[in-house]
Protein backbone atom coordinates (compact mmCIF):
# COMPACT_ATOMS: atom_id res chain seq x y z
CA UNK A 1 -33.42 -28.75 -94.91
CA UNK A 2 -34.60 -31.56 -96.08
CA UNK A 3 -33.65 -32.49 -99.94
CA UNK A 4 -36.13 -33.37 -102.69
CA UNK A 5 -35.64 -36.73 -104.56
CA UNK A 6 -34.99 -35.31 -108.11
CA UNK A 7 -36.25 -38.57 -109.73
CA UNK A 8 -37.34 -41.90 -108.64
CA UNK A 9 -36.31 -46.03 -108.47
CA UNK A 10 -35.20 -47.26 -111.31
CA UNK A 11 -38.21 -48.05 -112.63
CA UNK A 12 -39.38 -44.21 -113.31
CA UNK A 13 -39.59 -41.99 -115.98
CA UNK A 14 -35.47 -41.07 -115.56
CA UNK A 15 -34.58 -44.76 -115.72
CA UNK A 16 -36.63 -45.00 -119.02
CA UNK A 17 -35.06 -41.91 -120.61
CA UNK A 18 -31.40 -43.60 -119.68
CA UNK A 19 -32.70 -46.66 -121.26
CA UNK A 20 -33.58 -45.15 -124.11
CA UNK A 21 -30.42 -43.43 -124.45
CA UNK A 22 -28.49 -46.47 -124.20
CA UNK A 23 -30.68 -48.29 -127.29
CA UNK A 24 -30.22 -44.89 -129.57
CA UNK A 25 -26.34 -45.12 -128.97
CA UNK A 26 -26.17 -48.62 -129.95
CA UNK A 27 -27.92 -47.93 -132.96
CA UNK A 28 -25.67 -45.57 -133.63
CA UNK A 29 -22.46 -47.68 -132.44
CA UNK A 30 -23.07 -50.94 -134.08
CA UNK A 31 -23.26 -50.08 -137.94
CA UNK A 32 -24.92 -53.21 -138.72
CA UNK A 33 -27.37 -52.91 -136.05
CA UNK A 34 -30.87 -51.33 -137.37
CA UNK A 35 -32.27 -51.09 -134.25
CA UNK A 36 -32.23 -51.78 -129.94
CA UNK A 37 -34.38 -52.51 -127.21
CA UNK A 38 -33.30 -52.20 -123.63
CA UNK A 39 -35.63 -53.61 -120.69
CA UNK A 40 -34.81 -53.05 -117.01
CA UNK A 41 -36.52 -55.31 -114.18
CA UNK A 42 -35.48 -55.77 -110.64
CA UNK A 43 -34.11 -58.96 -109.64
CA UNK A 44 -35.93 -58.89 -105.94
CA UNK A 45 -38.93 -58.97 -107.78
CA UNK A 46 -38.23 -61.80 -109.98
CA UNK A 47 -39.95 -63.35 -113.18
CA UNK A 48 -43.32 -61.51 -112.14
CA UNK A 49 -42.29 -58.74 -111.78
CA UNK A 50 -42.70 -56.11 -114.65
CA UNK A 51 -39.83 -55.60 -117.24
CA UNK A 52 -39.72 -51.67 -118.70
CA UNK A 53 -38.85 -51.68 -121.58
CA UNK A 54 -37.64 -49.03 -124.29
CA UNK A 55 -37.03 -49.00 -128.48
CA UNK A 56 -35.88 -47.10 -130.92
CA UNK A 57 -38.67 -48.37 -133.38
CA UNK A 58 -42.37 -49.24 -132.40
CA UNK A 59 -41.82 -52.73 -134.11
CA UNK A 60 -39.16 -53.70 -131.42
CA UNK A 61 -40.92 -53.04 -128.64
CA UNK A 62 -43.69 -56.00 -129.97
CA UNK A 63 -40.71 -58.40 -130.11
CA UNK A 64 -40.06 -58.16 -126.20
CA UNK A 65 -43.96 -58.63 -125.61
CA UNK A 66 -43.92 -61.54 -127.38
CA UNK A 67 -40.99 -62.62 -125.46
CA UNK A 68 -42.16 -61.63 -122.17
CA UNK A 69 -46.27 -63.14 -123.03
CA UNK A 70 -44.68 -66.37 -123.83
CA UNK A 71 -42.32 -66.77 -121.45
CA UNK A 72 -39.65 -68.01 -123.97
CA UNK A 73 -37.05 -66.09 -126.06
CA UNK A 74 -33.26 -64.81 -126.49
CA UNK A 75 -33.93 -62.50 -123.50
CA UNK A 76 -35.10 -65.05 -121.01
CA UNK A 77 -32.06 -66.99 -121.89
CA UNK A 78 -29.73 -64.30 -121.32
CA UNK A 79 -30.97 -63.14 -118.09
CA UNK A 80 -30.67 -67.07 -116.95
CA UNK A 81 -27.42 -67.87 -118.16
CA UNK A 82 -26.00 -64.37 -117.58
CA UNK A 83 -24.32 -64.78 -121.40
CA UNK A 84 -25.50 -63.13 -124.36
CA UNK A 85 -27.59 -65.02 -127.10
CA UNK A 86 -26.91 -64.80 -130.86
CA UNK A 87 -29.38 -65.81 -133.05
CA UNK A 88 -27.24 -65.53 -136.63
CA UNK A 89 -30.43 -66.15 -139.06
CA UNK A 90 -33.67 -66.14 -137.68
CA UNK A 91 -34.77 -67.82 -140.63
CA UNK A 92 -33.28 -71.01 -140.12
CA UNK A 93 -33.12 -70.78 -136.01
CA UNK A 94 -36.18 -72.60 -134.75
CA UNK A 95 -35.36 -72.64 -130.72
CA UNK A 96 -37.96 -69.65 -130.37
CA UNK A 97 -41.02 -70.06 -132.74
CA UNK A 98 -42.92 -67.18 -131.47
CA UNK A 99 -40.43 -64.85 -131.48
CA UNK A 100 -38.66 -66.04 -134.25
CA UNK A 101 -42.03 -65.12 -136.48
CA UNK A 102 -42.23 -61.72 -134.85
CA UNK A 103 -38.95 -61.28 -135.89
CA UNK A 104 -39.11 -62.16 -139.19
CA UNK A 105 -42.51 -60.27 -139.69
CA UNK A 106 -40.93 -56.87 -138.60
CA UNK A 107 -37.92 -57.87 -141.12
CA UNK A 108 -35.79 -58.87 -138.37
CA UNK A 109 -32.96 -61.72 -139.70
CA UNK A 110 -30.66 -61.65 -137.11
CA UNK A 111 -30.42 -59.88 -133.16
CA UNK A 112 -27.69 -60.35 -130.35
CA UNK A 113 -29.26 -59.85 -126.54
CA UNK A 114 -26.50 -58.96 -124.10
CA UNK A 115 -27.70 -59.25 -120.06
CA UNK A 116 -26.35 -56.81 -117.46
CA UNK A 117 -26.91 -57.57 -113.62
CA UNK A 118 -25.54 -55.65 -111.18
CA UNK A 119 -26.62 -54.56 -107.55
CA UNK A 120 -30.28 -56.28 -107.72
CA UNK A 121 -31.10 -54.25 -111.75
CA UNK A 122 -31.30 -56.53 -113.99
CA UNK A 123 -30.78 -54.84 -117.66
CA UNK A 124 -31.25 -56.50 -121.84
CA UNK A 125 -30.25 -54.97 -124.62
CA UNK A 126 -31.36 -56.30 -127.43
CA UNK A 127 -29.79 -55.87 -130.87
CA UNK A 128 -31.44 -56.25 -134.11
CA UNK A 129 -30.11 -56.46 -137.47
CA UNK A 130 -31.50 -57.23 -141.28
CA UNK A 131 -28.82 -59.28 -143.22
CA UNK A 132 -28.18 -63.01 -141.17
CA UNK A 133 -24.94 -63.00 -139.43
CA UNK A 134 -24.88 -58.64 -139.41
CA UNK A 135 -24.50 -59.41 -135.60
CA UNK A 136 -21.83 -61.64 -134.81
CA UNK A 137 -19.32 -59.59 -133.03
CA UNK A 138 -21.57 -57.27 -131.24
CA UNK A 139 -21.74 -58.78 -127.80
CA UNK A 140 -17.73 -57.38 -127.91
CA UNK A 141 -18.34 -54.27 -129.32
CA UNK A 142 -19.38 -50.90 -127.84
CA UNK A 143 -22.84 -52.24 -126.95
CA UNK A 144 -21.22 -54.05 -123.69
CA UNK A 145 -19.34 -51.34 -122.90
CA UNK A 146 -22.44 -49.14 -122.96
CA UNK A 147 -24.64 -51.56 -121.55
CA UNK A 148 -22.17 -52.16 -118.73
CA UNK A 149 -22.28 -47.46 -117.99
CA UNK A 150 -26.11 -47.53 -118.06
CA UNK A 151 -26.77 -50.59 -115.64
CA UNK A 152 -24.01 -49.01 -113.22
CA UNK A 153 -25.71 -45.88 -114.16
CA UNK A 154 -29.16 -47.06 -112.71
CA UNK A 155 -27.08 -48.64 -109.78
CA UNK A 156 -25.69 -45.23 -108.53
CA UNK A 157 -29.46 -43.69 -109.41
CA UNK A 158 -30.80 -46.01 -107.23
CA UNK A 159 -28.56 -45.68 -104.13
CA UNK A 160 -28.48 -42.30 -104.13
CA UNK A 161 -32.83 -41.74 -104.22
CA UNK A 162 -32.32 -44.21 -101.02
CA UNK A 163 -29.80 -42.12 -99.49
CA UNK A 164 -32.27 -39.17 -99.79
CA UNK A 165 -35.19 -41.51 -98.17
CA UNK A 166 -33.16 -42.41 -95.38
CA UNK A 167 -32.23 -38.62 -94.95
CA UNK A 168 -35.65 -37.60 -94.99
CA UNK A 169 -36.47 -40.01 -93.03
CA UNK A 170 -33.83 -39.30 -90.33
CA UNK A 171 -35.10 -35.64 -90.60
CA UNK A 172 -38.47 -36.18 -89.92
CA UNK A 173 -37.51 -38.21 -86.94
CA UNK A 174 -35.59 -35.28 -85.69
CA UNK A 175 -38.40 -33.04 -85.95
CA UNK A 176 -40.94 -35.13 -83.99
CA UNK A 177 -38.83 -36.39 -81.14
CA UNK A 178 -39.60 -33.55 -79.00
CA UNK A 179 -43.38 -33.97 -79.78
CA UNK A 180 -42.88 -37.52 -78.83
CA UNK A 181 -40.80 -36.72 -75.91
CA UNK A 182 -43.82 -34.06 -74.68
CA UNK A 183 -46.23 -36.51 -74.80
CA UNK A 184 -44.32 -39.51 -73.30
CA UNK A 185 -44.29 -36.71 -70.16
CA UNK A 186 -48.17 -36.43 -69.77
CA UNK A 187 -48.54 -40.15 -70.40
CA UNK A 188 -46.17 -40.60 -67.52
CA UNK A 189 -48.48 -37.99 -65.13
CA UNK A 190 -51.62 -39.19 -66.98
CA UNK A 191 -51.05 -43.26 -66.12
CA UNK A 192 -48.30 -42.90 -63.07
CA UNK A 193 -45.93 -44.80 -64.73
CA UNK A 194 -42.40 -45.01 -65.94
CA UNK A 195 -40.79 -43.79 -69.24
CA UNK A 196 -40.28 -46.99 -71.26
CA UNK A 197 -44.14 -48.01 -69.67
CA UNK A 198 -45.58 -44.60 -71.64
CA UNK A 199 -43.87 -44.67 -74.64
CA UNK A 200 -45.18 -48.30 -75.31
CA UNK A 201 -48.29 -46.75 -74.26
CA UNK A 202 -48.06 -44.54 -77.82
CA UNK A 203 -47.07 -47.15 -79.81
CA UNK A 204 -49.69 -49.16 -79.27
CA UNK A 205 -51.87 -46.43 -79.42
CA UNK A 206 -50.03 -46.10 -82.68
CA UNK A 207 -50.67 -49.77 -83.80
CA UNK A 208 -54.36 -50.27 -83.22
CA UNK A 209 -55.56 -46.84 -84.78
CA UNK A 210 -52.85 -47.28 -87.63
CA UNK A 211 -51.33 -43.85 -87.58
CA UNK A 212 -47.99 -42.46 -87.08
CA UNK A 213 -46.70 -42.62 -83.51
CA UNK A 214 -46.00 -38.49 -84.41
CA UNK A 215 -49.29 -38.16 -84.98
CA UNK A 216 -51.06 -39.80 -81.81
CA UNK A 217 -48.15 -37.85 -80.08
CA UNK A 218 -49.55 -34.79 -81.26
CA UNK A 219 -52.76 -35.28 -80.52
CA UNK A 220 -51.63 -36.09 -76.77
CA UNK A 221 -49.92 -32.61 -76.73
CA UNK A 222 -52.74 -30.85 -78.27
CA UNK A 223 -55.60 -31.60 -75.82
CA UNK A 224 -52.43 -32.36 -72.64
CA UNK A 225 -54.14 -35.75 -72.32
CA UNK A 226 -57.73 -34.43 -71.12
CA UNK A 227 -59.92 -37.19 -72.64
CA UNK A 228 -57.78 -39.76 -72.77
CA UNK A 229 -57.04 -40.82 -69.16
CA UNK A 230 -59.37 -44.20 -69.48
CA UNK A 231 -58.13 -44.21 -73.21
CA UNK A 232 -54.37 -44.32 -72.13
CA UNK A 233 -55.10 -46.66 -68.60
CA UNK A 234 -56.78 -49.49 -71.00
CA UNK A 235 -53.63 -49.86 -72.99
CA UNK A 236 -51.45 -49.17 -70.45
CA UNK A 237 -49.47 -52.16 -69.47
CA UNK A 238 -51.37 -54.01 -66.57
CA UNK A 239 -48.36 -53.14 -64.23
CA UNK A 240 -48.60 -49.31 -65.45
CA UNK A 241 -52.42 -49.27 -64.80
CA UNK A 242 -52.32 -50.52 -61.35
CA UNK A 243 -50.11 -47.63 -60.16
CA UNK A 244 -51.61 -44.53 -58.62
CA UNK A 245 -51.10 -41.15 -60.08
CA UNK A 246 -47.84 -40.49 -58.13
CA UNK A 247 -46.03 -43.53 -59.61
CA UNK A 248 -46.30 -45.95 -56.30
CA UNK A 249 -47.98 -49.02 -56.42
CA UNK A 250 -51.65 -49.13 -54.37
């Protein structure tokens, strides 16, 4: 039987609703934190790639756009270094003007941004507090810890929704092979030629009309080759071709 993915990579809806998770227990962790927002991206797809991202207050959420639009910010130094970032008083820390003014328009004085990378997921959490210096020890607090569950959280997610693609995938391999195996046999008594000779036959069938070798494999079954003989002998191999209908050379 073959087993439904529950959910999908960890860029889907689930992945969200663990981020979001995450940022409402560090708000509810870190007493001097006033709000999170926790972004996931995928290190094989690098810098371009698209960042979701999840907060516990609309007003956040602007801060990582700005971030991410500008190409500069606490999180883009976190994810290079692999350290977290402090920024004590926004109101006096100039390294980030953009964000810094974001910040301090949404009442923001001070925010910690603690990277997670594990497996290929690349995970921020971004603290945000309103008195300058609220935030100093929270890159030891429970906000690692729980950063550190929900990455390896997203890890397992996403090894086990490939586990169930390979499995499907091994299924539905299963299934066809005797489809396949059928119509390597009239290949073979339609062209005169060997086994490995007509199932390169179907690939390449396969190939140039761009559909699954089960399909063309089926079709072969379905009408026992009638229609296809000149079909089938002008991809045949030249060797295969050449052959008469017995499987000796002319």
């Amino acid at each position: 039987m073959l087993i439904e993915p529950e959910y999908e990579a960890p860029d889907s809806a689930f992945a969200v609703r663990r981020l979001q998770r995450l940022a409402e227990q560090c708000v509810r962790s870190v007493p001097a934190c006033c709000g999170a927002v926790a972004t996931l991206g995928d290190e094989e797809e690098g810098e371009q790639g698209e960042r979701r991202t999840t907060a516990t207050h609309p007003d956040l959420a602007v801060l990582v756009g700005v971030q991410l639009d500008s190409g500069d910010g606490p999180i883009r130094v976190a994810l290079d270094s692999g350290e977290p970032v402090v920024a004590g008083d926004l109101l006096h820390d100039e390294r980030w003007p953009a964000y810094r003014a974001a910040a301090l328009g949404a009442g923001v004085r001070s925010s910690v941004t603690l990277p997670f990378h594990r497996a290929g997921v690349l995970v921020t959490l971004n603290l945000y507090g309103f008195r300058p210096g609220s935030l100093a020890n929270a890159a030891r607090g429970p906000a690692a810890v729980l950063g550190e569950e929900a990455t390896a959280g997203l890890v397992r997610d996403r090894r086990y929704r490939a586990a169930l693609t390979e499995v499907g995938q091994l299924e539905s391999a299963l299934r066809s092979r005797p489809v396949i195996d059928q119509a390597g046999g009239i290949v073979m008594h339609v062209l005169g030629c060997g086994v490995e000779e007509a199932y390169a036959v179907l690939r390449r069938v396969s190939q140039l009309t761009n559909r699954k070798l089960s399909d063309v494999a089926a079709q072969v079954v379905r009408t026992r080759g009638r229609g296809l003989e000149k079909e089938l002998a002008r991809l045949a191999p030249p060797h295969a071709a050449a052959r008469s209908p017995n499987g000796e050379a002319p």
